[in-house]
PDB file of N, CA and C in Angstrom:
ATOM      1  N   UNK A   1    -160.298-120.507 -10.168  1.00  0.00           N
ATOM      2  CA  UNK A   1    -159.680-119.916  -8.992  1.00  0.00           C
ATOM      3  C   UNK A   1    -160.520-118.713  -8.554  1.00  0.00           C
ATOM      4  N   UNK A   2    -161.114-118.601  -7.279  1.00  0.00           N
ATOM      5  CA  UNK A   2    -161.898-117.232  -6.849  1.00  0.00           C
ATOM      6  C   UNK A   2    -160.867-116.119  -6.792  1.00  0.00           C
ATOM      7  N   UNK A   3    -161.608-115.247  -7.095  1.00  0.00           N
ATOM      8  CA  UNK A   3    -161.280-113.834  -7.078  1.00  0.00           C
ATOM      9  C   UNK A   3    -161.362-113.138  -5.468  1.00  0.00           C
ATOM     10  N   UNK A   4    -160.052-112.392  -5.201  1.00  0.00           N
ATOM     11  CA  UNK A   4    -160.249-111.820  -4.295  1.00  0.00           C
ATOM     12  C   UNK A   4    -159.943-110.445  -4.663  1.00  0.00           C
ATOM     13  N   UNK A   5    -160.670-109.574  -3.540  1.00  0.00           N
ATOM     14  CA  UNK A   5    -160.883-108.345  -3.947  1.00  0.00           C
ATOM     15  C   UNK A   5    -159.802-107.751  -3.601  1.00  0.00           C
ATOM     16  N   UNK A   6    -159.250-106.340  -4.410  1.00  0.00           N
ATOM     17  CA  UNK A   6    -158.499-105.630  -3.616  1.00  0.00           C
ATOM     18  C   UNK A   6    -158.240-104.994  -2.400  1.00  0.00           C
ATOM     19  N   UNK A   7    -157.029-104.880  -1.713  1.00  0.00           N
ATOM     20  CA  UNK A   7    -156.654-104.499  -0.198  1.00  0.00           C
ATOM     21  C   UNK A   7    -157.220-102.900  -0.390  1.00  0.00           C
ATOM     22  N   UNK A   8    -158.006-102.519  -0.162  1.00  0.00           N
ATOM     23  CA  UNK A   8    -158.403-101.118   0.090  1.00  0.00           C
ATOM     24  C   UNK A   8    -157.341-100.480   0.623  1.00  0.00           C
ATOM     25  N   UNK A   9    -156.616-100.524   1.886  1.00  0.00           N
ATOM     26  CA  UNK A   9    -155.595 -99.616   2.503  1.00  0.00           C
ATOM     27  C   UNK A   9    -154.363 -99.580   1.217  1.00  0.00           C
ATOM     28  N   UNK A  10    -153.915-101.236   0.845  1.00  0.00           N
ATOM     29  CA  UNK A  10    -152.905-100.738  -0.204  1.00  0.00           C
ATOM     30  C   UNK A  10    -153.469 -99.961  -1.634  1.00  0.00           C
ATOM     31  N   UNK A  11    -154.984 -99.726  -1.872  1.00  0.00           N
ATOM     32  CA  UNK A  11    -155.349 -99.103  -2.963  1.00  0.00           C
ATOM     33  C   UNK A  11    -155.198 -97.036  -2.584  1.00  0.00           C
ATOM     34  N   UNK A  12    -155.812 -97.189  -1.198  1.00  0.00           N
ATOM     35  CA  UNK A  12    -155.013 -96.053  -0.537  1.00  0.00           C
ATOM     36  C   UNK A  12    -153.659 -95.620  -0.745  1.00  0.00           C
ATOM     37  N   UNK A  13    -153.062 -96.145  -0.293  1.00  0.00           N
ATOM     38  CA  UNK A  13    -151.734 -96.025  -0.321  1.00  0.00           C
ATOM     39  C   UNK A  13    -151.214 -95.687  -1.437  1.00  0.00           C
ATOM     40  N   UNK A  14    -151.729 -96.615  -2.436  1.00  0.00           N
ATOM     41  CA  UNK A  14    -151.099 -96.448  -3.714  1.00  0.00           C
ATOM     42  C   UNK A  14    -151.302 -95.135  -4.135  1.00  0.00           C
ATOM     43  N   UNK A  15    -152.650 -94.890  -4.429  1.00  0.00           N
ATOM     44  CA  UNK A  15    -153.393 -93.850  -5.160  1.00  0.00           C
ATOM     45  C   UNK A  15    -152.933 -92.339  -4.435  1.00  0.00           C
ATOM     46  N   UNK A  16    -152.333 -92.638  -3.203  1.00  0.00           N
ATOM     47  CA  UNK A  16    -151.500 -91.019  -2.468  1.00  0.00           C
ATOM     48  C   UNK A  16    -150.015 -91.273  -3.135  1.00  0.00           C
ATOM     49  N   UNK A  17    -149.225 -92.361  -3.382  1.00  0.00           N
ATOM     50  CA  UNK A  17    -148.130 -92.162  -3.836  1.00  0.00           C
ATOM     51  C   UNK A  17    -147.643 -91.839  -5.080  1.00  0.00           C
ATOM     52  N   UNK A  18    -149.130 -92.322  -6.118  1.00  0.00           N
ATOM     53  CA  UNK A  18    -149.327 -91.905  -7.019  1.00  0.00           C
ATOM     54  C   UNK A  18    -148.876 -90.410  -7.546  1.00  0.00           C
ATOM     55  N   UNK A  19    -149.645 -89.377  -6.567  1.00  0.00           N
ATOM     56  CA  UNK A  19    -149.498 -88.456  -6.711  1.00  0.00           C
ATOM     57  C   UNK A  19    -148.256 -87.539  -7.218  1.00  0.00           C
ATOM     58  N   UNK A  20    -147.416 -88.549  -6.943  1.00  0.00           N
ATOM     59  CA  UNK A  20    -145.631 -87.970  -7.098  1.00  0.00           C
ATOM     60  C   UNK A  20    -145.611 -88.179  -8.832  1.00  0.00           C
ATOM     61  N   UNK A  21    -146.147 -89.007  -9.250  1.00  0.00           N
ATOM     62  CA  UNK A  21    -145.809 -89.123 -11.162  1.00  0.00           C
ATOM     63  C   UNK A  21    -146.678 -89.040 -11.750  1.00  0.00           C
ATOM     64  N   UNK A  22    -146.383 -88.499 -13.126  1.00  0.00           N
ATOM     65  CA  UNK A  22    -147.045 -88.305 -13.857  1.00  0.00           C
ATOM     66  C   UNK A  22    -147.868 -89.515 -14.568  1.00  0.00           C
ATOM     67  N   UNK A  23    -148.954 -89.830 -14.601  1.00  0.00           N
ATOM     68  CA  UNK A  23    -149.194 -91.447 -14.846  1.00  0.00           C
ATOM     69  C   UNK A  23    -151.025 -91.063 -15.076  1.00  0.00           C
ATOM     70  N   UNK A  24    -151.605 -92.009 -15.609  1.00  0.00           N
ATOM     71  CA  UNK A  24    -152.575 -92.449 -15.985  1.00  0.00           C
ATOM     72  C   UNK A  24    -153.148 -93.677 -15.311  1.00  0.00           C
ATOM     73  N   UNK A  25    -154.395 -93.251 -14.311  1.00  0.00           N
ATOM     74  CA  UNK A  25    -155.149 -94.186 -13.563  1.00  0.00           C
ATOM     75  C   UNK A  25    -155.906 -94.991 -14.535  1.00  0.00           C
ATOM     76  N   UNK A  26    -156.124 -96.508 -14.344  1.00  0.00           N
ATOM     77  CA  UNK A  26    -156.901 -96.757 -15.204  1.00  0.00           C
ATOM     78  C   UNK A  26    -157.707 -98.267 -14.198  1.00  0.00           C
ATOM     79  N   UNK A  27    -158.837 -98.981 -13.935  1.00  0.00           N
ATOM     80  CA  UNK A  27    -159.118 -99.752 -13.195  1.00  0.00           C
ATOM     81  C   UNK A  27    -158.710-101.364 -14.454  1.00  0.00           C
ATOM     82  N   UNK A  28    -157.997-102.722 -13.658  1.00  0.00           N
ATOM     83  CA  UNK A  28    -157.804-103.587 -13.699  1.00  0.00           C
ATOM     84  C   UNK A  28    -158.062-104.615 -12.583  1.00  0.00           C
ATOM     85  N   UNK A  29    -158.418-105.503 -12.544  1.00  0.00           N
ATOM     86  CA  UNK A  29    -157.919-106.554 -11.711  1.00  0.00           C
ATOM     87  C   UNK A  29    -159.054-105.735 -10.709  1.00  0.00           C
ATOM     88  N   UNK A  30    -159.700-105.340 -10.781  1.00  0.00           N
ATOM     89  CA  UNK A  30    -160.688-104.886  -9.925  1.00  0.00           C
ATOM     90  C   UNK A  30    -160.141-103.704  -9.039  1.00  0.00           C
ATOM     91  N   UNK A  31    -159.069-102.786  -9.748  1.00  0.00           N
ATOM     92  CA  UNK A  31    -158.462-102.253  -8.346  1.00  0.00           C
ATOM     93  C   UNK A  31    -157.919-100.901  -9.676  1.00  0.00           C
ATOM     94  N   UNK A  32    -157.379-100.077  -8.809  1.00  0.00           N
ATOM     95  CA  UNK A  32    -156.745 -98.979  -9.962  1.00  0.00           C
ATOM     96  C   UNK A  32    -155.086 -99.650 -10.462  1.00  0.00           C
ATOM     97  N   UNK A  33    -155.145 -99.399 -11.029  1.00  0.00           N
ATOM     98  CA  UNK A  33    -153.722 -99.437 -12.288  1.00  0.00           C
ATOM     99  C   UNK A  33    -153.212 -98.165 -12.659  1.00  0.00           C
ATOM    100  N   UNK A  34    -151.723 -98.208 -12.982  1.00  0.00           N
ATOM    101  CA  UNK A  34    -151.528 -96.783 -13.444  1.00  0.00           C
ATOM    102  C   UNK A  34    -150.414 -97.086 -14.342  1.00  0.00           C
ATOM    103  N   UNK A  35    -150.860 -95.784 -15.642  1.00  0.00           N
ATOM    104  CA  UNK A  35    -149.879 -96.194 -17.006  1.00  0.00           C
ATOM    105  C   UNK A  35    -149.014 -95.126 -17.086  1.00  0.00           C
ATOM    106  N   UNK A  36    -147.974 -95.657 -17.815  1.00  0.00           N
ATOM    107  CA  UNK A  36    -146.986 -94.346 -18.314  1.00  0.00           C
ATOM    108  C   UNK A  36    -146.589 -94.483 -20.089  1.00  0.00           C
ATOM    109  N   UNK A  37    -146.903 -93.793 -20.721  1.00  0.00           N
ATOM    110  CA  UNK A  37    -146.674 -93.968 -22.509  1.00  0.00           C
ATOM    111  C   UNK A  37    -147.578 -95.208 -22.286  1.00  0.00           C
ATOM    112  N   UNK A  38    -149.167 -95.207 -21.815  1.00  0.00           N
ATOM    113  CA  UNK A  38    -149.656 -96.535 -22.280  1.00  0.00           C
ATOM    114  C   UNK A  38    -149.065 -98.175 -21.602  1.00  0.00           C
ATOM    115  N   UNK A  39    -147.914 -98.028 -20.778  1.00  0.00           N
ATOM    116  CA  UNK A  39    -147.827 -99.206 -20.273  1.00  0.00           C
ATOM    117  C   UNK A  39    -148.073 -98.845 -18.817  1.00  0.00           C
ATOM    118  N   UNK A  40    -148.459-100.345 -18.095  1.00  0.00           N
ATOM    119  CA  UNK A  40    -148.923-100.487 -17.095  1.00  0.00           C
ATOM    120  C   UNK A  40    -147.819-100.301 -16.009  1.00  0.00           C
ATOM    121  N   UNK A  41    -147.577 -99.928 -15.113  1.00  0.00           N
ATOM    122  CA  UNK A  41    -146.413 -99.695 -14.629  1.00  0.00           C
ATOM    123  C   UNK A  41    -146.381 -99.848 -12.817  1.00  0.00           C
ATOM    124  N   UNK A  42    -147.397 -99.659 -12.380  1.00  0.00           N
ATOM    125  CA  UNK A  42    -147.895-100.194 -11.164  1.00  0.00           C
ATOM    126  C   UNK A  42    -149.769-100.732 -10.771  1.00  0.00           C
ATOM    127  N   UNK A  43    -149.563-101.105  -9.531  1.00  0.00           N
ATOM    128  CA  UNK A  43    -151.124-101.163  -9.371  1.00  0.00           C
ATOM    129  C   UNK A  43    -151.164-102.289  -8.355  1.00  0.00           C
ATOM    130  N   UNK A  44    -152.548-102.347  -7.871  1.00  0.00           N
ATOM    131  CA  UNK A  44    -152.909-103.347  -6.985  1.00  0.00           C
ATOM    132  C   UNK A  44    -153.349-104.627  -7.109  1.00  0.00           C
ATOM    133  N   UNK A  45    -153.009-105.666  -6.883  1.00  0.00           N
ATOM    134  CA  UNK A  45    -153.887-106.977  -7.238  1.00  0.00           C
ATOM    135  C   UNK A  45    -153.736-107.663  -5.664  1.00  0.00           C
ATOM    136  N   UNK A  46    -155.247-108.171  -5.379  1.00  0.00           N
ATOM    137  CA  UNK A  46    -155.736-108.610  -4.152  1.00  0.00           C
ATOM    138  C   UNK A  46    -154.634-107.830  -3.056  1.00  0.00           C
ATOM    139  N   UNK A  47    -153.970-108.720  -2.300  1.00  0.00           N
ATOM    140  CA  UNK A  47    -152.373-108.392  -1.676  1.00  0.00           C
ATOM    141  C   UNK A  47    -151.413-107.902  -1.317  1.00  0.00           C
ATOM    142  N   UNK A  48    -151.090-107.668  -3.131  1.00  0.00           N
ATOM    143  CA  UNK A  48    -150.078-107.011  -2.911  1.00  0.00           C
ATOM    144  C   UNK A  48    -149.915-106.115  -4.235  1.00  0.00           C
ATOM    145  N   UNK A  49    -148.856-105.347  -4.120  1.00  0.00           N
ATOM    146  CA  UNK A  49    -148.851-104.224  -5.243  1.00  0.00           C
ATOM    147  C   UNK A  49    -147.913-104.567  -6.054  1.00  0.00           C
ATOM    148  N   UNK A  50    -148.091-104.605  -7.808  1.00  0.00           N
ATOM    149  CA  UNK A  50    -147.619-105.003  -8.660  1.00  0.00           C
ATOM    150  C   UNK A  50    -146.943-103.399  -9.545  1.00  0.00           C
ATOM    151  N   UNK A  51    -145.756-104.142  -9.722  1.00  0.00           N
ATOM    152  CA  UNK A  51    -144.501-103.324 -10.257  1.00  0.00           C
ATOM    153  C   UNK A  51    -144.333-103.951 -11.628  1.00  0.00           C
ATOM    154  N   UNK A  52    -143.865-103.159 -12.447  1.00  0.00           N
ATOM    155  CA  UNK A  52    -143.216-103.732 -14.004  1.00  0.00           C
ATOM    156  C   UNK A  52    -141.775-103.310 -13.520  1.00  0.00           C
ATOM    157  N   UNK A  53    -140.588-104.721 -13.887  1.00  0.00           N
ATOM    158  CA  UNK A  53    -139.373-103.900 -13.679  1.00  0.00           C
ATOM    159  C   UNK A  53    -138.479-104.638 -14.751  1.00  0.00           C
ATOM    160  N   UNK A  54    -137.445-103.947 -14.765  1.00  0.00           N
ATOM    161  CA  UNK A  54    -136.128-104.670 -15.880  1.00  0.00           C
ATOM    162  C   UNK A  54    -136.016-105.712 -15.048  1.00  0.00           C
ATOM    163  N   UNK A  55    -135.251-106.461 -16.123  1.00  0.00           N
ATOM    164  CA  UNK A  55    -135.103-107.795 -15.737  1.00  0.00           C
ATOM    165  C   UNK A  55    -134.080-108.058 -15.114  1.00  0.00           C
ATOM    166  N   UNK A  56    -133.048-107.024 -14.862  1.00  0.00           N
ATOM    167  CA  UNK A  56    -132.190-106.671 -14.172  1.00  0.00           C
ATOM    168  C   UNK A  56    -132.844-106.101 -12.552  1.00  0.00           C
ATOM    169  N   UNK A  57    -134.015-105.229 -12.671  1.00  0.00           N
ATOM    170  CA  UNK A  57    -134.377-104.915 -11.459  1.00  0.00           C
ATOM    171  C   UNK A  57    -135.372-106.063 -10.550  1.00  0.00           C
ATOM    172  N   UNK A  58    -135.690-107.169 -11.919  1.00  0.00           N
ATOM    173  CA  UNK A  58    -136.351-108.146 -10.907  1.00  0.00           C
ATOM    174  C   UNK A  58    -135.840-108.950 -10.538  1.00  0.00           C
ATOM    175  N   UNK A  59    -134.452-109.305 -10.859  1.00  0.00           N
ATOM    176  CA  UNK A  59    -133.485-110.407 -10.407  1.00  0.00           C
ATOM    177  C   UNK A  59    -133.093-109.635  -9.337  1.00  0.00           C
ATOM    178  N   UNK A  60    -132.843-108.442  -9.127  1.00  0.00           N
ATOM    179  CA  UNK A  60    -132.561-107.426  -7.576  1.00  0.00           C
ATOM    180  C   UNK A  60    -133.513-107.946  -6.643  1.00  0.00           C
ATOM    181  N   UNK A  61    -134.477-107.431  -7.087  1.00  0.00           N
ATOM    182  CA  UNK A  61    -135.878-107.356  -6.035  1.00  0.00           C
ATOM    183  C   UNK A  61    -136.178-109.016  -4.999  1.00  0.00           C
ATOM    184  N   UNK A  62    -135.709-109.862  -6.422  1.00  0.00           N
ATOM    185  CA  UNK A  62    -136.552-111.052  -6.138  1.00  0.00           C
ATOM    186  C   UNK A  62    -135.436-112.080  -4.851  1.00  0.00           C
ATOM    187  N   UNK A  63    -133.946-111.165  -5.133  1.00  0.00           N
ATOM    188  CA  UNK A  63    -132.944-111.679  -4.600  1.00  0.00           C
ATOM    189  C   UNK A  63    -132.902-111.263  -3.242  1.00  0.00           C
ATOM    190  N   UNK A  64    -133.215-109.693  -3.524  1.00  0.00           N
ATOM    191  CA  UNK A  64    -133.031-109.275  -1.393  1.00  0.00           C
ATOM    192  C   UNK A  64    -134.321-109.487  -1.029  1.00  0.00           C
ATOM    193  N   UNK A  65    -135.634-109.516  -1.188  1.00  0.00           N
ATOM    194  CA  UNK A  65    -136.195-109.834  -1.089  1.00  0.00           C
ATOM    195  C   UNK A  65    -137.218-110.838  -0.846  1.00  0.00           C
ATOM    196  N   UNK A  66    -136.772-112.338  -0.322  1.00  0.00           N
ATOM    197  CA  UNK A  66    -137.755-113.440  -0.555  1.00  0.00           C
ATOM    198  C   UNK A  66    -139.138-113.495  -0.236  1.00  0.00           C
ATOM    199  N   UNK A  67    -139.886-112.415   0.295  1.00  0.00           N
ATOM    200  CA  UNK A  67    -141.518-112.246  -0.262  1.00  0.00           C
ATOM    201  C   UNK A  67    -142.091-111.948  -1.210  1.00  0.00           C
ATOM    202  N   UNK A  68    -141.135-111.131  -2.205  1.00  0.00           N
ATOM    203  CA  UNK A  68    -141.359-109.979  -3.242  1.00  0.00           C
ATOM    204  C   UNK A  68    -141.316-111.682  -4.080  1.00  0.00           C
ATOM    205  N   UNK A  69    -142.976-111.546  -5.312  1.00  0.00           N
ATOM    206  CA  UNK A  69    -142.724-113.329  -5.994  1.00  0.00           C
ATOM    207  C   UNK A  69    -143.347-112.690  -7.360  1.00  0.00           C
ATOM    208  N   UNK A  70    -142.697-113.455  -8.496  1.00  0.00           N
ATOM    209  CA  UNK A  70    -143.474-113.242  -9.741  1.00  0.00           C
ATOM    210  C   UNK A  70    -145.386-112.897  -9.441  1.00  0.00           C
ATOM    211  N   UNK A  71    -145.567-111.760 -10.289  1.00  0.00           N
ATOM    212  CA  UNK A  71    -146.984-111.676 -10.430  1.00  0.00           C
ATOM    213  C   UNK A  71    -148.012-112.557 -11.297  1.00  0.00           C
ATOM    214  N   UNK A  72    -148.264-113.188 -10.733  1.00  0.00           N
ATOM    215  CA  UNK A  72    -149.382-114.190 -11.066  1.00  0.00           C
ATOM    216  C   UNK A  72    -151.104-114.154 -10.967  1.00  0.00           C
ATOM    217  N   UNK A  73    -151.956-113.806 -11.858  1.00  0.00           N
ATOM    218  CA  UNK A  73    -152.990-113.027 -11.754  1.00  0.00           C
ATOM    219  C   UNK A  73    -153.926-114.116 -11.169  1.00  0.00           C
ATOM    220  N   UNK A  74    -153.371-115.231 -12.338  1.00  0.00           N
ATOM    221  CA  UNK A  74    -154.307-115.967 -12.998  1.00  0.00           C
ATOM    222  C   UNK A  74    -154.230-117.508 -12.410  1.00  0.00           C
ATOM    223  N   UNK A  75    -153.367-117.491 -11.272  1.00  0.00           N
ATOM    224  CA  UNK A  75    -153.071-119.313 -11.284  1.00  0.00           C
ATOM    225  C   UNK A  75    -151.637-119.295 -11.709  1.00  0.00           C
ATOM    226  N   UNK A  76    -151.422-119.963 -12.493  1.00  0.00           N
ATOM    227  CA  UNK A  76    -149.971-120.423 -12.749  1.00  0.00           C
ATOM    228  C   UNK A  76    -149.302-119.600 -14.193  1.00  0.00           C
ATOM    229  N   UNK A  77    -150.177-118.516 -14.546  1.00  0.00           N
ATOM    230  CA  UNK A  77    -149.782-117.879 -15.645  1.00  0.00           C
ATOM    231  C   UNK A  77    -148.821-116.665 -14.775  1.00  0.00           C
ATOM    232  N   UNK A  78    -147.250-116.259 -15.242  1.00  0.00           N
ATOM    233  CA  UNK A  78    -146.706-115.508 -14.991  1.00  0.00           C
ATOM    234  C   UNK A  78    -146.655-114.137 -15.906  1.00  0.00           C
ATOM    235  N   UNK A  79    -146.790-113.096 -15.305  1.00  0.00           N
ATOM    236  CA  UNK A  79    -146.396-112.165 -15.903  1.00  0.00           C
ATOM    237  C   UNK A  79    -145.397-111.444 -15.638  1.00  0.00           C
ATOM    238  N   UNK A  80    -144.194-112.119 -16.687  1.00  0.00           N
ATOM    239  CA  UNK A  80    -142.645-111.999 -16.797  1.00  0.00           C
ATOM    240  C   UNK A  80    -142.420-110.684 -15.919  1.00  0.00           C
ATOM    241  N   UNK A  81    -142.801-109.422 -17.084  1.00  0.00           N
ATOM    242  CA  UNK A  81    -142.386-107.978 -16.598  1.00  0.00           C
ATOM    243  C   UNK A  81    -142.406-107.608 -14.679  1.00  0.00           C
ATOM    244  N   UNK A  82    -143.138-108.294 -13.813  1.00  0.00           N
ATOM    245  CA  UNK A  82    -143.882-107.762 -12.949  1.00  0.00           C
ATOM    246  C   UNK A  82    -143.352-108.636 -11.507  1.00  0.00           C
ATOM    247  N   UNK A  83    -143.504-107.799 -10.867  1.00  0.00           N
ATOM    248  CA  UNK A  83    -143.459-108.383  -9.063  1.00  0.00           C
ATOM    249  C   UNK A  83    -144.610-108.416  -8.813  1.00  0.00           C
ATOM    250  N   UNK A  84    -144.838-108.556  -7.359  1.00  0.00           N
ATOM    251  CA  UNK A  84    -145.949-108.866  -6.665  1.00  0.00           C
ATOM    252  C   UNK A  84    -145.082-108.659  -5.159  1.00  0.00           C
ATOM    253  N   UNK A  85    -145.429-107.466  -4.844  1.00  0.00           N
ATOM    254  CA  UNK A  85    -144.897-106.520  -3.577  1.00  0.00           C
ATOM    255  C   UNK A  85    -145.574-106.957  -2.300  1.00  0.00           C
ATOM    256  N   UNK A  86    -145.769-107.906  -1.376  1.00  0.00           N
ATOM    257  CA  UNK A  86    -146.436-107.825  -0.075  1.00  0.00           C
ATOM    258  C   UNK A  86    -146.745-106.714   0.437  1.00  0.00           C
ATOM    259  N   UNK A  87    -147.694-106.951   1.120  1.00  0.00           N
ATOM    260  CA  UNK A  87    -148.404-106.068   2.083  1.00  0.00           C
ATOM    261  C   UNK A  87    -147.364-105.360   3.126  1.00  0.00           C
ATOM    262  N   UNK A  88    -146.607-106.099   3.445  1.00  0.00           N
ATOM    263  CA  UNK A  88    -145.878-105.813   4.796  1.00  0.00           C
ATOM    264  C   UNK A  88    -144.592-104.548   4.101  1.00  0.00           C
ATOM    265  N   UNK A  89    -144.288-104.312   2.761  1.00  0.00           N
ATOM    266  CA  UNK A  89    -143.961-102.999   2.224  1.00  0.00           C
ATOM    267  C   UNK A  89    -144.161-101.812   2.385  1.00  0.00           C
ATOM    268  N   UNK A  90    -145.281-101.743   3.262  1.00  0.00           N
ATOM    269  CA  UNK A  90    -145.839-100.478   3.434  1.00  0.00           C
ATOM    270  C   UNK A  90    -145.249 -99.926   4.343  1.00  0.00           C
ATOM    271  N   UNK A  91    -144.686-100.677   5.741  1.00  0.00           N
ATOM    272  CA  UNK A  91    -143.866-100.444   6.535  1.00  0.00           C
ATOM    273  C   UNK A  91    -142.683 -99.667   6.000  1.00  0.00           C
ATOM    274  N   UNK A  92    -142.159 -99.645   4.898  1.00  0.00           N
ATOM    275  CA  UNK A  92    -141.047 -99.729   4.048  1.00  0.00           C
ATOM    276  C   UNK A  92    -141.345 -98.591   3.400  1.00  0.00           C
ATOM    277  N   UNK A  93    -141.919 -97.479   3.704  1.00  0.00           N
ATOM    278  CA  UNK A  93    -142.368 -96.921   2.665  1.00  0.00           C
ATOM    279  C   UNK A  93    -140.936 -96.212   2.023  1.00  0.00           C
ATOM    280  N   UNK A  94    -139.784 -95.801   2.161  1.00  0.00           N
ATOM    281  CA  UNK A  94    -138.505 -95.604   1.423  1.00  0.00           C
ATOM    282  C   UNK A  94    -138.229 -96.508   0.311  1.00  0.00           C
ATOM    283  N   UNK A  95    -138.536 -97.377   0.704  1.00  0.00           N
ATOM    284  CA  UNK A  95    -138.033 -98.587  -0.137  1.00  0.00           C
ATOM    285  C   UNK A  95    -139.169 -98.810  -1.338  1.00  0.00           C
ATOM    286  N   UNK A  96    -140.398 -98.843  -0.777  1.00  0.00           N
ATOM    287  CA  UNK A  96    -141.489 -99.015  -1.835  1.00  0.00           C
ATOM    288  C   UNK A  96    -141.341 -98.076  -2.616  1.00  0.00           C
ATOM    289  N   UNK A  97    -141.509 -96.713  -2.412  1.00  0.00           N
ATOM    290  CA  UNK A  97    -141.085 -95.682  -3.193  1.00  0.00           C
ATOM    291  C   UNK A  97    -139.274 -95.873  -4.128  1.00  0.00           C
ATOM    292  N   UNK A  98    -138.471 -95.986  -3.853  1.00  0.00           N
ATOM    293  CA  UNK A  98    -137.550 -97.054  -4.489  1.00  0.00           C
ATOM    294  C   UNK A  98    -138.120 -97.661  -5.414  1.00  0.00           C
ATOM    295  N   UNK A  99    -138.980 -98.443  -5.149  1.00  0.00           N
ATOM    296  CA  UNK A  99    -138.670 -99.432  -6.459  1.00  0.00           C
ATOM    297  C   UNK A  99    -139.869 -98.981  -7.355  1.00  0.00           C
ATOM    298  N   UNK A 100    -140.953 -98.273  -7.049  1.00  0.00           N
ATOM    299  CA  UNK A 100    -141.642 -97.295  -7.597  1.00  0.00           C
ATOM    300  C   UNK A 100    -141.372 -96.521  -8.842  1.00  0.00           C
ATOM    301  N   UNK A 101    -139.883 -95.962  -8.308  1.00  0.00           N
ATOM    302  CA  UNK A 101    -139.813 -95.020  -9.045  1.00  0.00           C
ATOM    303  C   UNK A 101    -138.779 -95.348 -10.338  1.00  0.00           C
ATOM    304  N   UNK A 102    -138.434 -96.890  -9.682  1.00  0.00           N
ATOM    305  CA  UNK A 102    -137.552 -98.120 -10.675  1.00  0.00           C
ATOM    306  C   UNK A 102    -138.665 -98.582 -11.576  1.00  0.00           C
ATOM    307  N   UNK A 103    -139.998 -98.850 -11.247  1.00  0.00           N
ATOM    308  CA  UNK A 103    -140.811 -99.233 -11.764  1.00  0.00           C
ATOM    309  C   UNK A 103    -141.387 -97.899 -13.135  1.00  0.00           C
ATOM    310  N   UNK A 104    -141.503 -96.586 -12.702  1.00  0.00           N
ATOM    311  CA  UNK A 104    -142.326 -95.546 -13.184  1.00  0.00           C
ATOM    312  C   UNK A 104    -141.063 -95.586 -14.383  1.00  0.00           C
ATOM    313  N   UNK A 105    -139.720 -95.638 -14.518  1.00  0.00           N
ATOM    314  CA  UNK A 105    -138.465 -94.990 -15.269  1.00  0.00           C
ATOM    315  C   UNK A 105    -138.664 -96.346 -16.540  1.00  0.00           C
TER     316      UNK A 105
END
């Protein structure tokens, strides 16, 4: 499967909202990542921006949401913990920050 590169504006974006937590930049997936106690907790892949959430907050997300889709790096490998946030979130920025900060806790 080709690799696509990260959305620069959402690596923008991210990396200013960043600013609000305490977190650890680290590069993945070709794009920045950011940790908290060592886990990965947000970041960019191609698209869209990837969240770690309870499994309680991804049955939320995935429910009001029908763009918001399991994060899938790799093809058909899921990574349980994680969303995969569209682009069109940014519009949203209340809400992204929301689940951000569901994501950072």
């Amino acid at each position: 499967m080709p690799w696509k590169k990260a959305n620069k504006d959402l690596i923008n974006l991210l990396e200013k909202m960043m600013l609000n937590y305490r977190c650890d930049r680290r590069v993945m997936f070709g794009a920045p990542t950011f940790f908290v106690n060592g886990n990965m907790f947000a970041g960019v892949h191609e698209d869209t921006i990837i969240m770690r959430l309870s499994e309680l907050d991804l049955k939320e997300i995935f429910n009001r949401f029908k763009d918001v889709k399991p994060f899938t790096p790799m093809g058909n490998h899921i990574m349980k913990e994680y969303a995969a946030v569209p682009e069109g979130f940014v519009e949203k920025p209340v809400v992204l920050k929301h689940w951000l900060d569901k994501s950072y806790k």
